[in-house]
Protein backbone atom coordinates (compact mmCIF):
# COMPACT_ATOMS: atom_id res chain seq x y z
CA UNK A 1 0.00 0.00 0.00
CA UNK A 2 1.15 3.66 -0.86
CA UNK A 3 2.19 5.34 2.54
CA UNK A 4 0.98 8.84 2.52
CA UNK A 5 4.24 10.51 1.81
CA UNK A 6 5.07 8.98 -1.36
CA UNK A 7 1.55 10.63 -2.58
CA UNK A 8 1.75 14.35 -0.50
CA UNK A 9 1.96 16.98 -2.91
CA UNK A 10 -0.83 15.07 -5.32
CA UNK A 11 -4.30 16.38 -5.32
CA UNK A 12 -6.10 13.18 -5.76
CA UNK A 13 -9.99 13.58 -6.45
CA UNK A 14 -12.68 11.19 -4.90
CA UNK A 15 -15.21 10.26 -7.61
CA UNK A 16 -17.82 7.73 -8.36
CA UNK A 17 -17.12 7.65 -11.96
CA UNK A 18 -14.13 8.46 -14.56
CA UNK A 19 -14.52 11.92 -15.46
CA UNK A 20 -15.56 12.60 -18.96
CA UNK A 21 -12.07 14.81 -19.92
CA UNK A 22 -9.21 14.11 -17.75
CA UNK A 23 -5.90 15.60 -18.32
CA UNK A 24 -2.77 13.86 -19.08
CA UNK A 25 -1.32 13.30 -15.25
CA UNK A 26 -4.86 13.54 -13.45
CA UNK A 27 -5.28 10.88 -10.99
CA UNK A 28 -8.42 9.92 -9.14
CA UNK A 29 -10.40 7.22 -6.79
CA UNK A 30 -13.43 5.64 -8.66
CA UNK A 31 -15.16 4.94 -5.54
CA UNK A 32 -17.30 2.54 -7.40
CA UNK A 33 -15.19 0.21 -8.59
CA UNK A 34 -12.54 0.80 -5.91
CA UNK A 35 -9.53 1.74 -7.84
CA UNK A 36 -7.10 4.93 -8.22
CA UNK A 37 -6.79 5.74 -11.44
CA UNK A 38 -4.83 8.16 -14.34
CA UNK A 39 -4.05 9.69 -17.38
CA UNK A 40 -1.71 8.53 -19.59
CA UNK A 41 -0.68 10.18 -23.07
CA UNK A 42 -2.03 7.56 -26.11
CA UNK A 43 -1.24 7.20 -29.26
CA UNK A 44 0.76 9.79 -31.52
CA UNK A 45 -0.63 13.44 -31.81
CA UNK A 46 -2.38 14.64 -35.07
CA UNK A 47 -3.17 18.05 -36.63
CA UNK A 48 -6.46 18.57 -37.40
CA UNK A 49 -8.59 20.95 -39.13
CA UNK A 50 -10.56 23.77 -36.72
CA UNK A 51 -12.82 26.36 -37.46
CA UNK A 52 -11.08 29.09 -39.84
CA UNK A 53 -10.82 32.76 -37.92
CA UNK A 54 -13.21 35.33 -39.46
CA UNK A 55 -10.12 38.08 -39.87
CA UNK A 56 -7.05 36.82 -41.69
CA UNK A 57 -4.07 37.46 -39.17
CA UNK A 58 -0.61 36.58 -38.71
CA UNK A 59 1.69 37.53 -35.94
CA UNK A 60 -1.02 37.93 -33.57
CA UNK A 61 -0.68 37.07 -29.57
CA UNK A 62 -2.82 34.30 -27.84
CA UNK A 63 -4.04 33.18 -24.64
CA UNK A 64 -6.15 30.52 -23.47
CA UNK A 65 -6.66 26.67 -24.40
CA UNK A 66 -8.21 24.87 -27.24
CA UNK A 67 -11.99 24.47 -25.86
CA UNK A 68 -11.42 28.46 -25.14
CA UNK A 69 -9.16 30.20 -26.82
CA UNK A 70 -8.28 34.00 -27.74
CA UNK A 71 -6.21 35.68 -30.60
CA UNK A 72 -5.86 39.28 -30.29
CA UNK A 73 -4.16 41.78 -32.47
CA UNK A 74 -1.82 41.02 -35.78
CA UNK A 75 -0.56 42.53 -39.07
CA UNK A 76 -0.96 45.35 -39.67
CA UNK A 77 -1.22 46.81 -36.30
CA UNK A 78 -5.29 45.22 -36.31
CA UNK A 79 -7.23 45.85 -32.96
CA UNK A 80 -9.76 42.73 -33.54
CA UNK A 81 -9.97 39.38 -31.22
CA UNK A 82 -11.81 36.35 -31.56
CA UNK A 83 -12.18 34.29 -29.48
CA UNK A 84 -12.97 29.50 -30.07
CA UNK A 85 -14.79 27.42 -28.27
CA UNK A 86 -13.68 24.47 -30.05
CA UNK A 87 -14.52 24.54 -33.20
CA UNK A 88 -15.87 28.37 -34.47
CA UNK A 89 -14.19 31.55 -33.87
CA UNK A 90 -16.90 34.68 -32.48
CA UNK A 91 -15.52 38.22 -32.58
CA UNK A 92 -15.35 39.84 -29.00
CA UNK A 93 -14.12 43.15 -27.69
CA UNK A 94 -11.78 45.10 -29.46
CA UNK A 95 -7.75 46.15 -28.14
CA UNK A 96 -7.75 49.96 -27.50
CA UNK A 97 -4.37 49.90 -29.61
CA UNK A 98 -3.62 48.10 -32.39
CA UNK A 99 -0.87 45.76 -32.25
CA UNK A 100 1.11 43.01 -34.15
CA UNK A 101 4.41 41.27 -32.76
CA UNK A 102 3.42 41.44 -29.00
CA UNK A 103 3.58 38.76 -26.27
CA UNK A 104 0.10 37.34 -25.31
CA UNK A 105 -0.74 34.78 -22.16
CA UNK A 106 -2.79 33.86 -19.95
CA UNK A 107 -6.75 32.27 -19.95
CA UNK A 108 -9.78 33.53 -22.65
CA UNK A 109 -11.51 35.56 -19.98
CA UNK A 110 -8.02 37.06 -18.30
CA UNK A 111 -5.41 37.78 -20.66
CA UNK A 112 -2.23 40.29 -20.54
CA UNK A 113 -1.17 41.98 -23.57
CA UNK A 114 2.32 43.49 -24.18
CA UNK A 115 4.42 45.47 -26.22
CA UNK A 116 4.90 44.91 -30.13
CA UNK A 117 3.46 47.28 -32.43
CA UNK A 118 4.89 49.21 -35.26
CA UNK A 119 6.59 51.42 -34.07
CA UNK A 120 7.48 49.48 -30.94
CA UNK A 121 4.96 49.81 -27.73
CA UNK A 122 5.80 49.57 -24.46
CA UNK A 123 1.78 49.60 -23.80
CA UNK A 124 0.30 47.00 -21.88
CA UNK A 125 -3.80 45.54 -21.80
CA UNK A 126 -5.38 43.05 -19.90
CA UNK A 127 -8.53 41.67 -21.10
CA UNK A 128 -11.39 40.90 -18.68
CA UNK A 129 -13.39 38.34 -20.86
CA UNK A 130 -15.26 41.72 -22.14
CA UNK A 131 -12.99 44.44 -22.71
CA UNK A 132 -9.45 45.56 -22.66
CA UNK A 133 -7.95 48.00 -20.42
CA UNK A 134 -4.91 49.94 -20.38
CA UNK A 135 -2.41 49.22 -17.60
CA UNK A 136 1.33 49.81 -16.59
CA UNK A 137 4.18 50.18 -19.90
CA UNK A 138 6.85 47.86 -19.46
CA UNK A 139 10.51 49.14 -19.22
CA UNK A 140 11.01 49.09 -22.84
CA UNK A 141 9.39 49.21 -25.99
CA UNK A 142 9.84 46.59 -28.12
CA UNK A 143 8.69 43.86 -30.69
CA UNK A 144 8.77 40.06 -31.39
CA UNK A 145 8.73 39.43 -27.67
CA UNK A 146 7.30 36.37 -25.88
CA UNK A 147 5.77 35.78 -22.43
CA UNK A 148 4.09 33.32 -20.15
CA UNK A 149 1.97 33.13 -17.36
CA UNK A 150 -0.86 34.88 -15.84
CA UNK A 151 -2.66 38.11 -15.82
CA UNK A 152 -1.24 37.83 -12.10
CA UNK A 153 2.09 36.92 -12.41
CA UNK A 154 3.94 36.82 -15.72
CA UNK A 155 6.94 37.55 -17.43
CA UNK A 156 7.83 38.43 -21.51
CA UNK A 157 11.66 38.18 -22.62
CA UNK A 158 13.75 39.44 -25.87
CA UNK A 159 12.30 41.18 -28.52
CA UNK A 160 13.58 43.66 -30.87
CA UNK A 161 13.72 47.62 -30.47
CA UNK A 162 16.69 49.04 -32.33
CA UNK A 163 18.30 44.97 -31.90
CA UNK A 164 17.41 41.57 -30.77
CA UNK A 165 17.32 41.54 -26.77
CA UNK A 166 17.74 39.46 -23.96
CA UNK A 167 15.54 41.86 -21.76
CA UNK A 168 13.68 40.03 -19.23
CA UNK A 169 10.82 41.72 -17.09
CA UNK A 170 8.38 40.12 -14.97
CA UNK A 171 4.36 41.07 -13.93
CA UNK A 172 3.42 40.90 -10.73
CA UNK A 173 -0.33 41.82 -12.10
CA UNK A 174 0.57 45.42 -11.22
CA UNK A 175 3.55 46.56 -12.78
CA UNK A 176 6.75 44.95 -14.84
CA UNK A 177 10.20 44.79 -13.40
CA UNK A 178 13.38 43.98 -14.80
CA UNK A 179 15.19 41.21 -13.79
CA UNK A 180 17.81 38.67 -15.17
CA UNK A 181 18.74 38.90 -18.70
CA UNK A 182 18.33 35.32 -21.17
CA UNK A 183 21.70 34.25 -21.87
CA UNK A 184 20.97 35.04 -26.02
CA UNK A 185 19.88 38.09 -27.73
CA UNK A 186 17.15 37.46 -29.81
CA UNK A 187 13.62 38.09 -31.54
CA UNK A 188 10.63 36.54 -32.78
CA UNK A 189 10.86 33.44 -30.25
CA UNK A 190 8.10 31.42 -28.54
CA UNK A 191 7.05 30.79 -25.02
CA UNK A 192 5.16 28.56 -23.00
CA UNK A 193 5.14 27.65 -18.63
CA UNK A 194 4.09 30.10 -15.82
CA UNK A 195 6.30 32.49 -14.49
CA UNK A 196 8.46 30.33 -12.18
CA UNK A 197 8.85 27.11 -14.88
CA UNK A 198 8.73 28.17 -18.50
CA UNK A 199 10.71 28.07 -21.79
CA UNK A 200 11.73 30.68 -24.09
CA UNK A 201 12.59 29.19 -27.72
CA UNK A 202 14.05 29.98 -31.13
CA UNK A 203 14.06 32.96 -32.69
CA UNK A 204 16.43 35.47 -34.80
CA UNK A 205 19.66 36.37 -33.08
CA UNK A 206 20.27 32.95 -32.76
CA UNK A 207 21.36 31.43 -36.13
CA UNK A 208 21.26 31.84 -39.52
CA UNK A 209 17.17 31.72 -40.64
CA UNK A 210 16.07 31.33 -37.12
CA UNK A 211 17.23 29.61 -33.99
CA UNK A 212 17.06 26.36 -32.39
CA UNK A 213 18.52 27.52 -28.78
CA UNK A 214 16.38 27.12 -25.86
CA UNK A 215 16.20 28.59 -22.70
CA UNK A 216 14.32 28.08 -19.72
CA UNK A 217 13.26 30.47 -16.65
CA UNK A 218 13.33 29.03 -12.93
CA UNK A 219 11.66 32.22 -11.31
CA UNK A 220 15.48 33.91 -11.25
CA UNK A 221 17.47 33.67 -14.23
CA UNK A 222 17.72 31.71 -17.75
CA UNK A 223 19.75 28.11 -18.25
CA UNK A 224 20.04 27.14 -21.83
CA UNK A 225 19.06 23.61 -21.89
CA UNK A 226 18.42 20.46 -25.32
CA UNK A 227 17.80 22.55 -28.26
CA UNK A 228 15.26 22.22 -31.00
CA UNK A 229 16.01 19.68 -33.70
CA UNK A 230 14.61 22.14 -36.14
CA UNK A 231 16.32 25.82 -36.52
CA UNK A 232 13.09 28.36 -36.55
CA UNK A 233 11.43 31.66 -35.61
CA UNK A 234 7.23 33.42 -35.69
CA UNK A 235 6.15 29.99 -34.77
CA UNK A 236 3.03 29.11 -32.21
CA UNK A 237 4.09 27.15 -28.83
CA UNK A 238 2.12 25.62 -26.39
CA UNK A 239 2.39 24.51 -22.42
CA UNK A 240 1.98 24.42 -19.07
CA UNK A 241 5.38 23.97 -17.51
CA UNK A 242 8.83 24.02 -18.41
CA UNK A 243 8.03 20.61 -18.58
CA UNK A 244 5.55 20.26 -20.85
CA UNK A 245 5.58 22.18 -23.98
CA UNK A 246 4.95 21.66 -27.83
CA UNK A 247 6.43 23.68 -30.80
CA UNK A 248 5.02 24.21 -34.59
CA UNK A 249 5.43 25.80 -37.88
CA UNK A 250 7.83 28.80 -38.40
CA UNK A 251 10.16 30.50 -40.60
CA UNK A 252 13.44 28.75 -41.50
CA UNK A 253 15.60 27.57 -44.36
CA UNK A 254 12.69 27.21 -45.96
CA UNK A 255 9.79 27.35 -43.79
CA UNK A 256 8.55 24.74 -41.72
CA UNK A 257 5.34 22.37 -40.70
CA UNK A 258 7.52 20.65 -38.52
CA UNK A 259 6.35 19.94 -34.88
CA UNK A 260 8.19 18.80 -31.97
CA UNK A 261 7.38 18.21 -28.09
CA UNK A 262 9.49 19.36 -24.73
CA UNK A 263 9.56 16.29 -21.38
CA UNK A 264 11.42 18.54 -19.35
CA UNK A 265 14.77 17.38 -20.87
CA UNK A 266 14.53 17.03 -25.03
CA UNK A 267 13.00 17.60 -27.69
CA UNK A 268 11.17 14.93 -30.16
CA UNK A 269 9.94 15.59 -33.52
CA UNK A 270 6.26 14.30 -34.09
CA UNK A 271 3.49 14.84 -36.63
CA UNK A 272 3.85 17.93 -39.10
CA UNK A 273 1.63 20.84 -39.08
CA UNK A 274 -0.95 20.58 -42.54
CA UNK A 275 1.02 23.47 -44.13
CA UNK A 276 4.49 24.87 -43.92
CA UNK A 277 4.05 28.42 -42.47
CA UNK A 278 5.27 31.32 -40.26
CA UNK A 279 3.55 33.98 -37.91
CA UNK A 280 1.05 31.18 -36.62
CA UNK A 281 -0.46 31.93 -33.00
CA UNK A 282 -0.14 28.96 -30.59
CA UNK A 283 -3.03 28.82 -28.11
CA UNK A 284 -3.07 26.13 -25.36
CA UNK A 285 -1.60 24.51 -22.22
CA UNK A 286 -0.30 21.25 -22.68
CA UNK A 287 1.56 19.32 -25.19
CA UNK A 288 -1.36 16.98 -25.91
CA UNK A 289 -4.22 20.01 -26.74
CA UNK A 290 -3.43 22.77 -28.85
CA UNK A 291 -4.56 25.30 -31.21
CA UNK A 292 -1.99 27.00 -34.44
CA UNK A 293 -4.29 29.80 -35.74
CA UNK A 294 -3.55 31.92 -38.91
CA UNK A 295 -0.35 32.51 -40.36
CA UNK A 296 1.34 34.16 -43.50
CA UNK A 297 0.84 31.72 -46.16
CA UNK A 298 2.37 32.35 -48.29
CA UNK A 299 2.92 36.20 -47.88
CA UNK A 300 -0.55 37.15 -46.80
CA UNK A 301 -2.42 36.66 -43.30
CA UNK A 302 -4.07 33.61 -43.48
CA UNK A 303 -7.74 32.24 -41.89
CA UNK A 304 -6.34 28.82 -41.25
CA UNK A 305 -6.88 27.03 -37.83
CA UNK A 306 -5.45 23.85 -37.15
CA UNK A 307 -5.75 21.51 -33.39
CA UNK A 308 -3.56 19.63 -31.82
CA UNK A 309 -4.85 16.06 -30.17
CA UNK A 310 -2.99 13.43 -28.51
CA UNK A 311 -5.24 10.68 -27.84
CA UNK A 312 -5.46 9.67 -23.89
CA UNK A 313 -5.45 6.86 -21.99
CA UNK A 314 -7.09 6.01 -18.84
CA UNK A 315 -5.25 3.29 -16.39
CA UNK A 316 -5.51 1.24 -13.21
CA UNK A 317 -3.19 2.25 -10.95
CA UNK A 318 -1.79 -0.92 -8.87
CA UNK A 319 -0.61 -0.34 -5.46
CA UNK A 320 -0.01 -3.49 -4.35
């Protein structure tokens, strides 16, 4: 039997049934039949088609997951959002600035806004699940930055202003701060975690036609860790943790439909994206659900949306 230490930290739900949509690592007690049980990743991960957006977009910012998700913003400098359910995209309140090339994150009804623009913004909205409302500039203007967490604690790295940067500032839901620089200068990356486990990745700055280094954030400062098996930047990312991310599309040498998937310690290529293409928005926290919504394809904003599915599994778990 499982002593009670080797399961502290867990929060284990008492049920009297399997739940209709566990998540991959979700464990439970089906008081019915008497067993704990979890979720398991199935069989390989697919693309397949979603509902197309009703304004053509590319390099747009995202928050949410695939059942409810949220693009905002985009070329050139566009103030609409739409926001999915699933499977059709509904237009909801407008940004109060236009923007393209900013950092999104957080959930469909509380999501943080920053930077981008052309010219670079410093500006900064956070979006109720109505409307969008100005808040606090970060430190510096700039574009092609990426972020991760929540409107309550988050953090967006690099970007571009009159360079690539390694600028790092974090949200405390009131105000950014600056804090440790990444160890690379670049632009045009992607991010995915919360803001003490996440993962910057790819970009300009860092290679010829885009970058495969990765770097992650432990609530301090930057470590560059495995990086990408393919070389990329303006590509959509997904995730939870620093633990748990997924990767897709992008521009390279050419572009790419490639898609790959972060344990915590590499990278592994998996099923390709429909369509080769670069200034997709990722929307979604996990490697197993996921959402890569418009794009340039080629050289004009595109309507596209494409999911992300890894089948689950449900098992027994023995403790004898």
């Amino acid at each position: 039997m499982a002593e009670y230490k080797n399961i502290k930290g867990f929060e284990i739900q008492y049920l009297d049934s399997d739940p209709s949509n566990p998540i991959v690592g979700q464990v439970w007690y089906n008081s019915t039949t008497q067993t704990l049980k979890g979720t398991t990743a199935g069989a390989a991960g697919t693309w397949g088609s979603g509902g197309n957006l009703n304004t053509a977009r590319s390099s747009s910012a995202g928050a949410g997951i695939q059942t409810a998700g949220l693009v905002y913003g985009g070329k050139t400098n566009i103030t609409n959002n739409e926001l999915y359910n699933g499977s059709a995209w509904t237009e909801v309140g407008d940004l109060n600035a236009g923007n393209m090339k900013s950092a999104g994150f957080g959930i469909s009804t509380a999501a943080l806004n920053a930077g981008g623009g052309t010219p670079n913004k410093a500006t900064t909205e956070i979006y109720n699940g109505t409307s969008w409302t100005e808040v606090n500039d970060l430190n510096q203007s700039r574009n092609g930055l990426a972020g991760f967490g929540t409107t309550a604690a988050g953090l967006v790295a690099s970007g571009a202003s009159d360079a690539p940067t390694s600028l790092t500032e974090t949200w405390d839901g009131t105000s950014w701060t600056e804090v440790n620089n990444m160890n690379a200068t670049r632009t045009d990356g992607a991010a995915f975690g919360i803001s003490t486990t996440g993962v910057l990745a790819g970009g300009q700055g860092t290679g010829a036609g885009g970058g495969a280094l990765v770097e992650s954030w432990d609530g301090t400062s930057w470590s560059e860790i495995a990086e990408m098996n393919t070389s990329r930047n303006q590509f959509a990312a997904s995730g939870k943790s620093g633990v748990d991310g997924l990767v897709a599309g992008g521009e390279g040498t050419p572009n790419t439909a490639n898609t790959e998937i972060w344990n915590g310690t590499s990278w592994t290529e998996v099923n390709n994206l429909a369509t080769s293409r670069k200034a997709l928005t990722g929307v979604g926290n996990s490697s197993s659900l996921a959402i890569a919504a418009g794009a340039t394809a080629p050289g004009q904003p595109a309507v596209n949306t494409e999911e992300w599915t890894i089948p689950q599994a449900i098992k027994t778990i023995d403790l004898s």
